[in-house]
N, C-alpha and C. Protein backbone atom coordinates (compact mmCIF):
# COMPACT_ATOMS: atom_id res chain seq x y z
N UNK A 1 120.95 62.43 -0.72
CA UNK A 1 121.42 62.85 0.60
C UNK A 1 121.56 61.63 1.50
N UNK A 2 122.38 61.73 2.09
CA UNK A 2 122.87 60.51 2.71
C UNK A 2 122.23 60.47 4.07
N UNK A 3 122.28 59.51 5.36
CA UNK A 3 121.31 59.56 6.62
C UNK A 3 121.97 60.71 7.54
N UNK A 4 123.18 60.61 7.30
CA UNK A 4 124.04 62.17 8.09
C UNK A 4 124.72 62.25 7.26
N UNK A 5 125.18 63.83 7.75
CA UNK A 5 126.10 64.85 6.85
C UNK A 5 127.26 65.38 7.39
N UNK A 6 128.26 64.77 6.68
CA UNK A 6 129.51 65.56 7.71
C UNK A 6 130.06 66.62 6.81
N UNK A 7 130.69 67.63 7.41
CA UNK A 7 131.09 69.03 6.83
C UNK A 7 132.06 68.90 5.52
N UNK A 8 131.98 69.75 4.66
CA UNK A 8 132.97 68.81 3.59
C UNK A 8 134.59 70.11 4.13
N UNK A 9 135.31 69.43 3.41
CA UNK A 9 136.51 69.90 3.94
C UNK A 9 136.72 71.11 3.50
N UNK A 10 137.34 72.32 4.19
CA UNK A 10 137.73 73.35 4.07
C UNK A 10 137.10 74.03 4.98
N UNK A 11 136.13 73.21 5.89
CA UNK A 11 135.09 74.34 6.78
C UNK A 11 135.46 74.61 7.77
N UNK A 12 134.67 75.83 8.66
CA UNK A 12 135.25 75.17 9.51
C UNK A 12 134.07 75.59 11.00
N UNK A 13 134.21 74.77 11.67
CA UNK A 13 133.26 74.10 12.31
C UNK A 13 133.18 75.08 13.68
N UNK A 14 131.92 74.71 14.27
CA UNK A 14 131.58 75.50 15.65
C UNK A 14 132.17 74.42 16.73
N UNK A 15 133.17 74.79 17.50
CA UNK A 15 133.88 73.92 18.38
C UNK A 15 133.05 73.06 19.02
N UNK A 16 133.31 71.95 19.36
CA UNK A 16 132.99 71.18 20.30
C UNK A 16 133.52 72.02 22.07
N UNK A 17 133.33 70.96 22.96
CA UNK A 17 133.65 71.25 24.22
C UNK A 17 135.22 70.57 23.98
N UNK A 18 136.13 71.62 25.11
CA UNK A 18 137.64 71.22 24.92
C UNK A 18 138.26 71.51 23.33
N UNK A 19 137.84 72.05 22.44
CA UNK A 19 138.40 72.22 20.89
C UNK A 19 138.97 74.22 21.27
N UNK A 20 139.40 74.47 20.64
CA UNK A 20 139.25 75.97 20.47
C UNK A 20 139.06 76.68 19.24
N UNK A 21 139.07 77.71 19.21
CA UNK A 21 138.43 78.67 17.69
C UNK A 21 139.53 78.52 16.60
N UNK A 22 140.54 77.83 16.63
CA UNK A 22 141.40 78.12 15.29
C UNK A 22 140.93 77.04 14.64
N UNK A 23 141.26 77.46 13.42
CA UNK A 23 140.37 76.27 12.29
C UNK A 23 141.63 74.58 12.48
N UNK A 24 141.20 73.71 12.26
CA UNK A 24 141.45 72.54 12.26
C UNK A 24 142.79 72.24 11.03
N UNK A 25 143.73 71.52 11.21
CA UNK A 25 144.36 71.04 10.24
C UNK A 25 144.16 70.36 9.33
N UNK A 26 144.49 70.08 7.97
CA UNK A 26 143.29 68.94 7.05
C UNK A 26 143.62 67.62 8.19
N UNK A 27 144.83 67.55 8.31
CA UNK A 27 144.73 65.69 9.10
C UNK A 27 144.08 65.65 10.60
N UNK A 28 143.82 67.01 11.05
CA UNK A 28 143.37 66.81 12.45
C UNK A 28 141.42 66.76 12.07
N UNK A 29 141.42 67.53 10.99
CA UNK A 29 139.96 67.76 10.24
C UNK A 29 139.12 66.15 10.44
N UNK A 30 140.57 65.44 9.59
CA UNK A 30 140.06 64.10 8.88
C UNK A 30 140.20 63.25 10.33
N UNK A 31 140.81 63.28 11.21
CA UNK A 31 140.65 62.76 12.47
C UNK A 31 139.33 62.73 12.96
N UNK A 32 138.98 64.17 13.08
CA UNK A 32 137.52 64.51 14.18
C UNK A 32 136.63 63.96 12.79
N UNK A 33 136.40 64.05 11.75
CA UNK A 33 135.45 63.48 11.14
C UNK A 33 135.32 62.07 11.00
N UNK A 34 136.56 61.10 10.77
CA UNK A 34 136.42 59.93 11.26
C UNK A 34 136.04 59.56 12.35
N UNK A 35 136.46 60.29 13.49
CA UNK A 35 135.75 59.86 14.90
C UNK A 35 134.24 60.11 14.73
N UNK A 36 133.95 61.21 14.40
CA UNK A 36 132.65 61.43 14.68
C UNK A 36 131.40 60.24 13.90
N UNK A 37 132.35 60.27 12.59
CA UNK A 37 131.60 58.97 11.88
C UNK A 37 131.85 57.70 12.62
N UNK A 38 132.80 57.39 12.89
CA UNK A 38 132.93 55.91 14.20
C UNK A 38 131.80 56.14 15.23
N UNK A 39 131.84 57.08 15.75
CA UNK A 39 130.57 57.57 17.01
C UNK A 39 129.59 56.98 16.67
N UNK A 40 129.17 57.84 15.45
CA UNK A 40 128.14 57.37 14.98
C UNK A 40 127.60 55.82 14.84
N UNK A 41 128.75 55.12 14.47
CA UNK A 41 128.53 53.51 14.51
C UNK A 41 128.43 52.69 15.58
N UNK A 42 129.34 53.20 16.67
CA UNK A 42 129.53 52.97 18.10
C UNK A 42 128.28 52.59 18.28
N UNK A 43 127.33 54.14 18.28
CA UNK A 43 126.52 53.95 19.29
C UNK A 43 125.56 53.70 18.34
N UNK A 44 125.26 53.20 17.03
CA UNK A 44 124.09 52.63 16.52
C UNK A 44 123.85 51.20 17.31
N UNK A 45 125.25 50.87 17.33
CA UNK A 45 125.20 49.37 17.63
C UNK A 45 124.93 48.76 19.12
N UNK A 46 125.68 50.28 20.25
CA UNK A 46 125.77 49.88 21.56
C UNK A 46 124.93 50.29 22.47
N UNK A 47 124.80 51.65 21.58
CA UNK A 47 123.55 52.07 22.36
C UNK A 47 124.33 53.20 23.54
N UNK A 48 124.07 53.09 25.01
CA UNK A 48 124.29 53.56 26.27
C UNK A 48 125.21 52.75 26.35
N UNK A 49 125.98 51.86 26.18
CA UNK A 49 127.03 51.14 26.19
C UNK A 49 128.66 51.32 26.05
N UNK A 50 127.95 52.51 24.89
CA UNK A 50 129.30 53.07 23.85
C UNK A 50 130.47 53.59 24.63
N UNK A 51 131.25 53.35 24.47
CA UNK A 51 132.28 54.01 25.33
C UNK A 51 133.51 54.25 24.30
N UNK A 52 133.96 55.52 24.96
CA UNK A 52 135.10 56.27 23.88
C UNK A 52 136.48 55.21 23.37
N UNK A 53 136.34 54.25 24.12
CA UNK A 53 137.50 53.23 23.58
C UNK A 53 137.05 52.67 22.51
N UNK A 54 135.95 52.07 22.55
CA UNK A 54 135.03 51.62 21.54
C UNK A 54 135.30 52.44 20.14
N UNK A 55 135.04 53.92 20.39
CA UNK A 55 134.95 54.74 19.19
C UNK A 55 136.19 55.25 18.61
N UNK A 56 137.14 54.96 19.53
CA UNK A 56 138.61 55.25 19.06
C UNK A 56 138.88 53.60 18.27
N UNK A 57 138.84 52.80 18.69
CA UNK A 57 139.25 51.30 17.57
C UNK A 57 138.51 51.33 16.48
N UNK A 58 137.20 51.91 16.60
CA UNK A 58 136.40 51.92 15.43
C UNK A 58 137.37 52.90 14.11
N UNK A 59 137.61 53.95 14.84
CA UNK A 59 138.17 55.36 14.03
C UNK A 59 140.04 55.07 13.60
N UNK A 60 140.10 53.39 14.45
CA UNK A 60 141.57 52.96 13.78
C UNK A 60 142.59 54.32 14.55
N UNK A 61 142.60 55.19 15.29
CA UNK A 61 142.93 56.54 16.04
C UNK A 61 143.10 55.87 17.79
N UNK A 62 144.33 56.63 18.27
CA UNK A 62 144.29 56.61 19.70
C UNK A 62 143.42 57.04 20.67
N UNK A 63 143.38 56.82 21.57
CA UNK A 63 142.39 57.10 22.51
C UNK A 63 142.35 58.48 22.60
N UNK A 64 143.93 58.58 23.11
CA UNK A 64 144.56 60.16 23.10
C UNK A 64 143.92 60.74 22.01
N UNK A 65 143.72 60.69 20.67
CA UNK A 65 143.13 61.76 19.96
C UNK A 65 141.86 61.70 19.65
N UNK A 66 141.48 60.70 19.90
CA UNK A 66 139.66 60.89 20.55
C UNK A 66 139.15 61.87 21.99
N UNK A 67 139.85 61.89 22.27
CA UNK A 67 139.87 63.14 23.70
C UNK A 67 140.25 64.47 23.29
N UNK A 68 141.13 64.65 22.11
CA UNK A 68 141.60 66.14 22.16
C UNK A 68 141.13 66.90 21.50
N UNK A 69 139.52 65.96 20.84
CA UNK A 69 138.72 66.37 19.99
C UNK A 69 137.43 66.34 21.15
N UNK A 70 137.38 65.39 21.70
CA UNK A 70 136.04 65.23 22.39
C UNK A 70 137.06 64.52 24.05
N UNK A 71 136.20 65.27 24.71
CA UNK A 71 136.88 64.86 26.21
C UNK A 71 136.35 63.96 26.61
N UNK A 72 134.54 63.53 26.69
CA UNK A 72 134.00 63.23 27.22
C UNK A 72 132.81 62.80 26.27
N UNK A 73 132.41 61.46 26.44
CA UNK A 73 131.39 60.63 25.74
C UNK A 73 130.26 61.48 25.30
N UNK A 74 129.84 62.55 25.93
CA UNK A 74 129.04 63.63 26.14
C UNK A 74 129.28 64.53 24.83
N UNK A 75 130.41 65.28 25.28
CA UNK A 75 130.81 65.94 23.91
C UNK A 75 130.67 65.39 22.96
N UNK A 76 130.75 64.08 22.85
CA UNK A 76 130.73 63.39 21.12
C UNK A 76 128.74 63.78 20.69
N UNK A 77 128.33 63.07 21.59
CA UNK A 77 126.88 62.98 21.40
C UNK A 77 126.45 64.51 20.98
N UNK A 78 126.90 65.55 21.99
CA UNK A 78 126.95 67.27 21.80
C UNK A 78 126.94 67.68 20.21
N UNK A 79 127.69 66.77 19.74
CA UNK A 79 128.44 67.47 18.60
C UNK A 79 127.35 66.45 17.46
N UNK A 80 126.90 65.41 17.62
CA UNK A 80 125.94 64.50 16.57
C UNK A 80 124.85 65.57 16.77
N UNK A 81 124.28 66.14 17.77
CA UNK A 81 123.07 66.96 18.02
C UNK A 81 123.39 68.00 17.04
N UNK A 82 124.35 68.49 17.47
CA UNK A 82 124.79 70.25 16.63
C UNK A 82 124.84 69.92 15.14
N UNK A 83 125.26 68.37 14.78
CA UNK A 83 125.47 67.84 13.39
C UNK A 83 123.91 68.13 12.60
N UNK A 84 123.12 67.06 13.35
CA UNK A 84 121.78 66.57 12.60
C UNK A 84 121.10 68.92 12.92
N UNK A 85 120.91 69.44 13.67
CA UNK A 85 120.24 70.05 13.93
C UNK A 85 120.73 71.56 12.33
N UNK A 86 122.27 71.67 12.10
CA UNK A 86 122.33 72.14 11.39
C UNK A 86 122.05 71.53 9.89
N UNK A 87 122.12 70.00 9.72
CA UNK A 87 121.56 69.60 8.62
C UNK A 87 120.13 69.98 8.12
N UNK A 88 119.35 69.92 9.33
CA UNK A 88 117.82 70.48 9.62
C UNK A 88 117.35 71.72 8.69
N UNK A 89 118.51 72.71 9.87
CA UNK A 89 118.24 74.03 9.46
C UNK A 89 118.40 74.46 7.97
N UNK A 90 119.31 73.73 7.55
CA UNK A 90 119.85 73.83 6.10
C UNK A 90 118.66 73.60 4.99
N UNK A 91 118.32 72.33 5.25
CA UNK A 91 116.87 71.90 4.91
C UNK A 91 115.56 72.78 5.06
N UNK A 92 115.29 73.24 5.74
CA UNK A 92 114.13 74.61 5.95
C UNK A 92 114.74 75.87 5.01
N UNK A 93 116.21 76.17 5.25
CA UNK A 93 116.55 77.22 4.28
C UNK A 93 116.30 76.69 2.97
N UNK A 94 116.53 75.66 2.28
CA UNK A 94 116.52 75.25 1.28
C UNK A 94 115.46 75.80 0.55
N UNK A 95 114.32 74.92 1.36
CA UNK A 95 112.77 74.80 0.89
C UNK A 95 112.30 76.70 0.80
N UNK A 96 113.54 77.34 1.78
CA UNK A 96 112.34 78.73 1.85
C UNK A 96 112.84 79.49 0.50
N UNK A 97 114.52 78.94 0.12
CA UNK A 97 114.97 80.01 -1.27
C UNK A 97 114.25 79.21 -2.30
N UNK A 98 113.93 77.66 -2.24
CA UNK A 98 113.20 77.60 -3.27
C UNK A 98 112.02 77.78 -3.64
N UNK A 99 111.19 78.18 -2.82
CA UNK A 99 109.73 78.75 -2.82
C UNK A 99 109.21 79.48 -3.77
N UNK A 100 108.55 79.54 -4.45
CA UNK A 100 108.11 80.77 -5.55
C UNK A 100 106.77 81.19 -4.85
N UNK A 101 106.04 81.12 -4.30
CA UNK A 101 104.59 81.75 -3.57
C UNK A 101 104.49 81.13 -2.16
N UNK A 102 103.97 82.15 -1.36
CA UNK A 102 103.23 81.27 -0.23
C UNK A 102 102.52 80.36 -0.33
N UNK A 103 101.68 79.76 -1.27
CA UNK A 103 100.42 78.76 -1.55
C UNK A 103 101.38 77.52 -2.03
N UNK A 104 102.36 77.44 -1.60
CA UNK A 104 103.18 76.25 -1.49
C UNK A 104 104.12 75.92 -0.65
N UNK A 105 103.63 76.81 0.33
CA UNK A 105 104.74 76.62 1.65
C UNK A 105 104.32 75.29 2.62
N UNK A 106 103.09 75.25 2.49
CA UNK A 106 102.99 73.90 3.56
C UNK A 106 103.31 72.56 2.94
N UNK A 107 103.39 72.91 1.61
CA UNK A 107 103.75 71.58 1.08
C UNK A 107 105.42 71.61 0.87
N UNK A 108 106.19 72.40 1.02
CA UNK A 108 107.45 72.56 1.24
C UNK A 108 107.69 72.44 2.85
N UNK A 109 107.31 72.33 3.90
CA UNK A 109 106.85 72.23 5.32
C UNK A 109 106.79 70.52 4.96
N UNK A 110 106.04 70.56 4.79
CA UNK A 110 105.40 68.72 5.02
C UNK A 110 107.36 67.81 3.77
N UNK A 111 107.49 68.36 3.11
CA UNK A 111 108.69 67.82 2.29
C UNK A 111 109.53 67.22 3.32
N UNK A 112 110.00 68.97 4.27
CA UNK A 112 111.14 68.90 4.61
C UNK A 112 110.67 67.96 5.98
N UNK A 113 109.83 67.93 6.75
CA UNK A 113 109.10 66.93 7.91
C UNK A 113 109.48 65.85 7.74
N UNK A 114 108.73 65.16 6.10
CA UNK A 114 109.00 63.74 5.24
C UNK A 114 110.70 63.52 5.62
N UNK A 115 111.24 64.06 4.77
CA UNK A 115 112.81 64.58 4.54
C UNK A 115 113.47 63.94 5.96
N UNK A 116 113.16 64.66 6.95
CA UNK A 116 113.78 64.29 7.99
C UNK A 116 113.55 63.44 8.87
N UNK A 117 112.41 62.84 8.86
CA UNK A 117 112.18 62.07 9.63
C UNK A 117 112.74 60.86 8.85
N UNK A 118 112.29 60.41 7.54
CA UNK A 118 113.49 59.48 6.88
C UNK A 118 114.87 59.61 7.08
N UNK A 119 115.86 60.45 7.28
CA UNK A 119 117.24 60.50 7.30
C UNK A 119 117.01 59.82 9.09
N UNK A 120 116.54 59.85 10.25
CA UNK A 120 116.64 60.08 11.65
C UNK A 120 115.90 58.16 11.72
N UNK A 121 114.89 57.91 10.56
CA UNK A 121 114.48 56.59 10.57
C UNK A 121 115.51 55.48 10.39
N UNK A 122 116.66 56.11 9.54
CA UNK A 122 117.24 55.31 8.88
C UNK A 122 119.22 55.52 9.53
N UNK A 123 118.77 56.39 10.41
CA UNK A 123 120.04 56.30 11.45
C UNK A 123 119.91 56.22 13.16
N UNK A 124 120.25 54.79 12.86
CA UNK A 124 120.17 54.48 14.47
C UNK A 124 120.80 55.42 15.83
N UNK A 125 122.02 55.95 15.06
CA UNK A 125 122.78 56.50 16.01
C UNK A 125 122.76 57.77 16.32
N UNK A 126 121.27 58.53 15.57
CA UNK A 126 120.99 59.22 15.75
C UNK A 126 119.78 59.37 16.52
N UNK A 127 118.87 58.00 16.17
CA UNK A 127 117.68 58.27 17.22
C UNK A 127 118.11 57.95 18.53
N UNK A 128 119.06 57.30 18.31
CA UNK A 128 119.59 56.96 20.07
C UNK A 128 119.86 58.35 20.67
N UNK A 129 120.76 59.18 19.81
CA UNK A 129 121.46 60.44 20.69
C UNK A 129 120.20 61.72 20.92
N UNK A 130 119.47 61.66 19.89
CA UNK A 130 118.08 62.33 19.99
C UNK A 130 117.18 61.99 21.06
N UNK A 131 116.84 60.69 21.51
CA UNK A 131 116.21 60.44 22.72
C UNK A 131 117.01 60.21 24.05
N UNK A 132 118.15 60.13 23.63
CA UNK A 132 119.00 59.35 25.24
C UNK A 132 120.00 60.92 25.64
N UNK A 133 119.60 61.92 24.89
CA UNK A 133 120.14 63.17 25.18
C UNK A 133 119.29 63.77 26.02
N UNK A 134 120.31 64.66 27.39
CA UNK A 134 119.36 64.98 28.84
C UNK A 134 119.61 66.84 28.40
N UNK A 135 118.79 67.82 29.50
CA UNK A 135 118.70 68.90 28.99
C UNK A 135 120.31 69.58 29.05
N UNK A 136 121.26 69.11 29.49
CA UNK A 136 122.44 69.29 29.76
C UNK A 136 122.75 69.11 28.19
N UNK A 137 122.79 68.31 27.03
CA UNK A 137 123.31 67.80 25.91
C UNK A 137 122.90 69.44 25.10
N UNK A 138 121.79 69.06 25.34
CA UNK A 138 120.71 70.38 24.30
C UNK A 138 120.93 71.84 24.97
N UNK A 139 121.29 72.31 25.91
CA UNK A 139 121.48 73.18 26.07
C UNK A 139 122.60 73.67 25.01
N UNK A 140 123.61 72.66 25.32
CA UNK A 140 125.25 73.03 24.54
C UNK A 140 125.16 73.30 22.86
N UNK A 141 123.86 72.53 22.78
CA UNK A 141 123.23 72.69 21.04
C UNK A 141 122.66 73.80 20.67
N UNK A 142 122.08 74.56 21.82
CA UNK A 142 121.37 75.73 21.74
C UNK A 142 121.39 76.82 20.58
N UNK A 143 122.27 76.73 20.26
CA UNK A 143 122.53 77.93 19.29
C UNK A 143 121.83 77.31 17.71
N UNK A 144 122.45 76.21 17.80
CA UNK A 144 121.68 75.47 16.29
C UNK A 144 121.04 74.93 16.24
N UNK A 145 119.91 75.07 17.35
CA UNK A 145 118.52 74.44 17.24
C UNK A 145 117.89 75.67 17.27
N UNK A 146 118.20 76.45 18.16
CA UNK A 146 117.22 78.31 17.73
C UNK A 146 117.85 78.65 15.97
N UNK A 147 118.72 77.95 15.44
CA UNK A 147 118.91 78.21 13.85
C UNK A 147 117.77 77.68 13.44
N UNK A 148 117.89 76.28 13.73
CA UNK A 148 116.80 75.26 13.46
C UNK A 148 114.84 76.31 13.22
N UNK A 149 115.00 76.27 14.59
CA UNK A 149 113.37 77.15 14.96
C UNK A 149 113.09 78.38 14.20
N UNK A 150 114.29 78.87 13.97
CA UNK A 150 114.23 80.44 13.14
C UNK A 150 114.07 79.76 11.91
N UNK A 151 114.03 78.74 11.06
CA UNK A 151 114.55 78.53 9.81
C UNK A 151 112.79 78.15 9.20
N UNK A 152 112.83 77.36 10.78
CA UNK A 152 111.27 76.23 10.72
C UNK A 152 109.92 77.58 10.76
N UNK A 153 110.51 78.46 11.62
CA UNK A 153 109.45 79.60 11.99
C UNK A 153 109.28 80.69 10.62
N UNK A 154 110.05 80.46 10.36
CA UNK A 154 109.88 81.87 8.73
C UNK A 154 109.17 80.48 7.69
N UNK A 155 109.15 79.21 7.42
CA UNK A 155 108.86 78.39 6.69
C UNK A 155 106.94 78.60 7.12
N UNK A 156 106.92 78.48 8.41
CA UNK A 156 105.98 78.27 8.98
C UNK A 156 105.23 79.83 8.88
N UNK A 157 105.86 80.91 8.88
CA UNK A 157 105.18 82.04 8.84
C UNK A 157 104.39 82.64 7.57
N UNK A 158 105.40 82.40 6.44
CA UNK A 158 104.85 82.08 4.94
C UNK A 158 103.28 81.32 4.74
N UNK A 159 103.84 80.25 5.61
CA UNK A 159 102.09 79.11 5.65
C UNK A 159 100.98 80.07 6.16
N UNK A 160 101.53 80.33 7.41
CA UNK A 160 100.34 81.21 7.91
C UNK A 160 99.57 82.56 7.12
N UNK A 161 100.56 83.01 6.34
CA UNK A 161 100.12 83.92 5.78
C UNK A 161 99.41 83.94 4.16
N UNK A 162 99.38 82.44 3.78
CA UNK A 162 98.83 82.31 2.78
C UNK A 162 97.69 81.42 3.30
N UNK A 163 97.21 81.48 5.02
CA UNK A 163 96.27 80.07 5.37
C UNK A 163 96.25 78.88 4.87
N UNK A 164 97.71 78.33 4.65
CA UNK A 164 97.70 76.91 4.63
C UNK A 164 98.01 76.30 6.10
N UNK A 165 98.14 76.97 6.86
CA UNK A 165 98.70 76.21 8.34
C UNK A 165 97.72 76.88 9.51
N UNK A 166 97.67 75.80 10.50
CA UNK A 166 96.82 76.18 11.60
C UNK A 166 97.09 77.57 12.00
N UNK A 167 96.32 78.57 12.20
CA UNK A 167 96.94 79.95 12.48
C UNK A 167 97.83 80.20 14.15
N UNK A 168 97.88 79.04 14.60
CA UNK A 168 98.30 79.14 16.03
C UNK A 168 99.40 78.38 15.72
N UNK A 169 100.04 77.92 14.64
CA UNK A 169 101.07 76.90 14.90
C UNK A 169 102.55 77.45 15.32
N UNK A 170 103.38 76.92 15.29
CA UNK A 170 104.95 77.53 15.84
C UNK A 170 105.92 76.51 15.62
N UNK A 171 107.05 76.68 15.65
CA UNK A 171 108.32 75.78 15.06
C UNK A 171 108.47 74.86 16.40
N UNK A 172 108.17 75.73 17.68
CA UNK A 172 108.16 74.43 18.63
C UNK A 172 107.18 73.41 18.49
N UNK A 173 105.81 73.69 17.79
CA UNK A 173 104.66 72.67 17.84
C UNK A 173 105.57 71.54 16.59
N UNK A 174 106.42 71.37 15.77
CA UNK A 174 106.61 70.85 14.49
C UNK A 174 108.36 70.38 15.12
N UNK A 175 109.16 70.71 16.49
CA UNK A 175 109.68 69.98 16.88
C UNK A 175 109.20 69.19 18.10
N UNK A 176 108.41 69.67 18.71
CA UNK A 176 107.28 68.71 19.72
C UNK A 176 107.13 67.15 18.99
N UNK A 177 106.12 67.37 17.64
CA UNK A 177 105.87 66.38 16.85
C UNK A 177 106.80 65.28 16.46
N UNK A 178 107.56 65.91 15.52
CA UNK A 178 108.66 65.28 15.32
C UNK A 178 109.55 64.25 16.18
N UNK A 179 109.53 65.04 17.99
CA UNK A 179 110.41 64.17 18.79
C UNK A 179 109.24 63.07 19.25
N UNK A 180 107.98 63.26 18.71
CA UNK A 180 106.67 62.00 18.75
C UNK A 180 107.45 60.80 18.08
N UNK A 181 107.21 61.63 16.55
CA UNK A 181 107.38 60.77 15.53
C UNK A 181 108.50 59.63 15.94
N UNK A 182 109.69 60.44 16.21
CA UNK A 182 110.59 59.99 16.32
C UNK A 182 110.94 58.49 17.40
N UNK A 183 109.73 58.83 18.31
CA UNK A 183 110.23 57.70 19.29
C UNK A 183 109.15 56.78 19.28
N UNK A 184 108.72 56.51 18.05
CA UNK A 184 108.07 55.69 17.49
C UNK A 184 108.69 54.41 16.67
N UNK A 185 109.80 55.08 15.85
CA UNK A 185 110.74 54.72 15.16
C UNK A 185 111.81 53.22 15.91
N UNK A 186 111.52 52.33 15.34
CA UNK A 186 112.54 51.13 15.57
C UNK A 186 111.81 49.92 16.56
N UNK A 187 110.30 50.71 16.98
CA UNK A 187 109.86 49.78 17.89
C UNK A 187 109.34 48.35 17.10
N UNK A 188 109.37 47.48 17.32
CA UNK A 188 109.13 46.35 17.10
C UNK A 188 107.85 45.91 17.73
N UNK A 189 106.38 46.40 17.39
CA UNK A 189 105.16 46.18 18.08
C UNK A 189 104.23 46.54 17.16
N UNK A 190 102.46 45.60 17.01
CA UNK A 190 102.10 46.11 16.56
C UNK A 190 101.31 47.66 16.52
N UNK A 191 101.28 48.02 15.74
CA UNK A 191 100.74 49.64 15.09
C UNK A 191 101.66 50.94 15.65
N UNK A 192 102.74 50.32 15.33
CA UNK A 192 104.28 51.24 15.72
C UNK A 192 104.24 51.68 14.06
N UNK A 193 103.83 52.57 13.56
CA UNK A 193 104.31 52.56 12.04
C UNK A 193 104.48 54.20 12.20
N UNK A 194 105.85 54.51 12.16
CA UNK A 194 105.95 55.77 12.26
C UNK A 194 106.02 57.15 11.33
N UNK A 195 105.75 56.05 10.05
CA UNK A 195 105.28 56.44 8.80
C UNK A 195 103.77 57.37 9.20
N UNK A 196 103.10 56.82 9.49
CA UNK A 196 101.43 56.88 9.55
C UNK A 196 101.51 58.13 10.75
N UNK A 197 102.64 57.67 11.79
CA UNK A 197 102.39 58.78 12.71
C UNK A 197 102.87 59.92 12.03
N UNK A 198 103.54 60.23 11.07
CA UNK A 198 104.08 61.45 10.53
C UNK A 198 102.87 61.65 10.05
N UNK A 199 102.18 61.42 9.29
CA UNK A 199 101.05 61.38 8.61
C UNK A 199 99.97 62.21 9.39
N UNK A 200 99.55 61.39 10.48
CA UNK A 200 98.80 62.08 11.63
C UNK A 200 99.43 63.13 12.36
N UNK A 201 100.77 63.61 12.59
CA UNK A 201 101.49 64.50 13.14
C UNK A 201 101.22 65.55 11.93
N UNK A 202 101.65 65.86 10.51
CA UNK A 202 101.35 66.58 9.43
C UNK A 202 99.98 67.31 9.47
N UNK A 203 98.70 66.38 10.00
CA UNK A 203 97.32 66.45 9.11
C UNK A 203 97.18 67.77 10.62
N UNK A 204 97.55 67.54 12.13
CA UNK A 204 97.42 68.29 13.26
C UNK A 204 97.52 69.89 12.59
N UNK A 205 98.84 70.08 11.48
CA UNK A 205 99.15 71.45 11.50
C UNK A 205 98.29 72.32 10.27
N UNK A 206 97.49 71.21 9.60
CA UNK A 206 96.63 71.37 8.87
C UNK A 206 95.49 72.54 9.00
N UNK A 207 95.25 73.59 8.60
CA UNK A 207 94.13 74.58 8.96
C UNK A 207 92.83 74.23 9.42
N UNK A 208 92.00 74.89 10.48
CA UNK A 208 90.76 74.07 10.93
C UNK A 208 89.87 75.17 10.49
């Protein structure tokens, strides 16, 4: 699995802001997915800097069709959130069809934790849009982060019911953590190891 996941072709996607409900053309498809992958590079590199001109030279594409996909620097970031959050959810479904008993759900829990916090370690341009995103970004994500929580909460309900997990825990306590973990990630200081903090974030949901 690669650090992000873009949709493979034929899909078809939950609009951005400014897009509308008819499905995409293959070349307009391969447009918004090149942009979105340029985005992605943009802002590994620039940070708060990034600006949509930037991500249109990257994507070799006009400015003009970096806008008629995404209007606004905002929308792009909108749409990396809605990206990583359904990759997420996908990941929790995974772990729950592959399950054979409850008495292995927390260790399918702790996988998919591992799982993601490596893909989010190892993409800059995602921990940027994950922390430098205001409640305005996440609202617009809303729908596929309550996928997210529903996916994390039935993973998590399994645990509870075989007492491998704290009996008070919840899918918000395990994205709480996570956005810990996460802004741990890239610092350059000692006992920044955000390895270890997953570690200590994991052992919290642990039964007492």
């Amino acid at each position: 699995m690669t650090a992000t996941q873009t949709p493979s072709p034929g899909t078809t996607e939950t609009p951005s802001p400014g897009e509308t409900h008819r499905p995409l053309r293959a070349d307009a498809r391969r447009n918004r997915e090149r942009i979105l992958e340029s985005a992605r590079q943009v802002f590994a590199e620039c940070g708060a800097d990034a600006q949509i001109d930037d991500v249109a030279r990257h994507a070799r594409v006009g400015v003009g069709t970096v806008y008629r996909h995404f209007p606004t620097k905002e929308a792009l970031m909108v749409e990396l959130v809605r990206q990583q959050f359904r990759l997420f959810a996908d990941r929790a479904r995974e772990a729950l069809e592959e399950l054979e008993d409850d008495d292995a759900s927390f260790t399918a829990l702790e996988a998919v934790m591992r799982r993601n916090a490596e893909t989010t370690a190892s993409d800059a341009a995602l921990r940027y849009v994950l922390t430098a995103a205001g409640q305005h970004i996440w609202d617009q994500a809303r729908d596929e982060q309550q996928d997210l929580m529903s996916a994390t909460e039935e993973l998590l309900g399994r645990a509870r019911s075989a007492g491998k997990v704290r009996a008070d825990a919840r899918s918000s306590d395990v994205g709480m953590l996570m956005c810990g973990v996460c802004s741990t990630m890239g610092r350059i200081a000692p006992g920044f190891d955000w390895r270890r903090h997953l570690e200590l974030a994991i052992d919290t949901l642990r039964p007492r």
